[in-house]
C-alpha atoms as a PDB file:
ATOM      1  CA  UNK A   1     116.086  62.608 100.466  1.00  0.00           C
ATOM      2  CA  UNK A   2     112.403  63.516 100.189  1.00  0.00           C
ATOM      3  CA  UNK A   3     110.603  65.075 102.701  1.00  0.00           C
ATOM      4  CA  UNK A   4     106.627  65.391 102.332  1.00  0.00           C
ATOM      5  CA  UNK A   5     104.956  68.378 104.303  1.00  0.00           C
ATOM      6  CA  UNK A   6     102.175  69.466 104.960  1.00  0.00           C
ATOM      7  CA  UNK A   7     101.262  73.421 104.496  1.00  0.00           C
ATOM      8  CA  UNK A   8      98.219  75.367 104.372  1.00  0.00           C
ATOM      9  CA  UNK A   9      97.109  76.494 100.359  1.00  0.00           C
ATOM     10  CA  UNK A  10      97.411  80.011 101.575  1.00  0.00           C
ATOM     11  CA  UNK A  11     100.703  79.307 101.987  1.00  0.00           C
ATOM     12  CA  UNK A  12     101.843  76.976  99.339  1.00  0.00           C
ATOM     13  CA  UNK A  13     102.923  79.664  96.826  1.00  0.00           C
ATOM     14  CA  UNK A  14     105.067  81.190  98.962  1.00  0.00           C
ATOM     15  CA  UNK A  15     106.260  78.348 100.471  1.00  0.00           C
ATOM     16  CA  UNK A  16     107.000  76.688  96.935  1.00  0.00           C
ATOM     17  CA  UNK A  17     108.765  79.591  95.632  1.00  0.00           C
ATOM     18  CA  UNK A  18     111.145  79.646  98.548  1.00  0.00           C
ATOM     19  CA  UNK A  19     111.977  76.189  97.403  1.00  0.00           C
ATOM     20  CA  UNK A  20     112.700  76.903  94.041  1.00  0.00           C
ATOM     21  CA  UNK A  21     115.409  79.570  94.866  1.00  0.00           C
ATOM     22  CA  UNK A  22     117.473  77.094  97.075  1.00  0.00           C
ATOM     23  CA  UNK A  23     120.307  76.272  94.862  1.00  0.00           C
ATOM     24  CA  UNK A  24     120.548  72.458  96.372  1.00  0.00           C
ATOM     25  CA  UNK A  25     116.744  71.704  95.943  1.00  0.00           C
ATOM     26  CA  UNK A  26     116.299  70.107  93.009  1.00  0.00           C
ATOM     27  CA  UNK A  27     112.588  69.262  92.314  1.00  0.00           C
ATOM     28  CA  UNK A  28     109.603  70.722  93.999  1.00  0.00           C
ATOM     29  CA  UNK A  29     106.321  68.832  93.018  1.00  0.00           C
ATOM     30  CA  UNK A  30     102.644  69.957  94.830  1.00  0.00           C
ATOM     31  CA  UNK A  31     100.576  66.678  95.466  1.00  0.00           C
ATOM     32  CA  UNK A  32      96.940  66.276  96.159  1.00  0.00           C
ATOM     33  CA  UNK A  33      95.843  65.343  99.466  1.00  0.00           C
ATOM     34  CA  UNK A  34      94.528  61.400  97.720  1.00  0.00           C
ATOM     35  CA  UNK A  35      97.905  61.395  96.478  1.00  0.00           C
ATOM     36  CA  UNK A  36     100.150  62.297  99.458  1.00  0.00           C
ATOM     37  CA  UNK A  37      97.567  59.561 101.644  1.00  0.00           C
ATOM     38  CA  UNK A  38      98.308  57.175  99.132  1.00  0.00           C
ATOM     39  CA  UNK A  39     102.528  57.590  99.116  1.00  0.00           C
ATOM     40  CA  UNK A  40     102.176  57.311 103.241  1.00  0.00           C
ATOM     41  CA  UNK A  41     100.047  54.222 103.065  1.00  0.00           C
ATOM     42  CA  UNK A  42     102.277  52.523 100.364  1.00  0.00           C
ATOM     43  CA  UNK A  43     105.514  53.453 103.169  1.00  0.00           C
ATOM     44  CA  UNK A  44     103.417  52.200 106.487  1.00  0.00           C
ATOM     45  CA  UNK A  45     102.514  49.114 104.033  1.00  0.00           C
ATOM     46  CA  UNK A  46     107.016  48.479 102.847  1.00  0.00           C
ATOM     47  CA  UNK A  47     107.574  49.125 106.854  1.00  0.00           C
ATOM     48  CA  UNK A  48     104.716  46.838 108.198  1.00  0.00           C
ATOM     49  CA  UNK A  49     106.464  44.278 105.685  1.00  0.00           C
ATOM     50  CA  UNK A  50     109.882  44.644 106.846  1.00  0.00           C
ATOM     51  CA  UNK A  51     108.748  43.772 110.175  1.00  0.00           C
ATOM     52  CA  UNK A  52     107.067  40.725 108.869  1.00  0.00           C
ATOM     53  CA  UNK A  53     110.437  39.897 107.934  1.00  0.00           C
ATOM     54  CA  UNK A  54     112.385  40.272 110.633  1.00  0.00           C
ATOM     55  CA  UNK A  55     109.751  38.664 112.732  1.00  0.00           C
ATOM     56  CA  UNK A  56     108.665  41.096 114.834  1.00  0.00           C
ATOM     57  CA  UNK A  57     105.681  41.533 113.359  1.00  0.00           C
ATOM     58  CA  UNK A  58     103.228  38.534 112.568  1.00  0.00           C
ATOM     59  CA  UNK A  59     101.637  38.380 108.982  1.00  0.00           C
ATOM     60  CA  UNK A  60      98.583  37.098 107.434  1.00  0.00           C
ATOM     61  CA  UNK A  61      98.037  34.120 105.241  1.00  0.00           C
ATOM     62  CA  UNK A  62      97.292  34.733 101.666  1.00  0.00           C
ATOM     63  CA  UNK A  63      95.104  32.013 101.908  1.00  0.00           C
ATOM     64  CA  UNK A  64      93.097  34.017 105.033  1.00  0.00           C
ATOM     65  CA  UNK A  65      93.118  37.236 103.187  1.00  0.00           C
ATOM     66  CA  UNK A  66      91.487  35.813  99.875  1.00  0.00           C
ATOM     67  CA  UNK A  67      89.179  33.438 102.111  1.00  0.00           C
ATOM     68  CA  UNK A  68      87.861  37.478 103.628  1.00  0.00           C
ATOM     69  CA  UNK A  69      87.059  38.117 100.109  1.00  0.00           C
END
């Protein structure tokens, strides 16, 4: 599982070394705020589609997008 928090800089460090001494955590990686935006826009986008899927959701054309353009 990966969770993605967010914590204060003045307390990152401490917060990341905590981390590192729990046996079961196995990676701890410090992301930028562009990047961490990015990761929860990509997941909103994968869940909006799933919707789209199942129906519940209606989509957008292609066609419509690229005529926007």
């Amino acid at each position: 599982m990966k969770i993605l928090l967010e914590i204060p800089d003045n307390k990152s460090g401490f917060f990341m070394e905590v981390l590192r001494n729990l046996s079961f955590v196995k990676k701890t990686t410090l992301l930028s705020d562009a990047k961490a935006e990015l990761m929860q826009d990509i997941r909103e986008a994968v869940e909006e589609m799933k919707l789209i899927r199942a129906g519940k959701l209606k989509g957008i054309p292609a066609k419509d997008l690229l005529d926007e353009l």
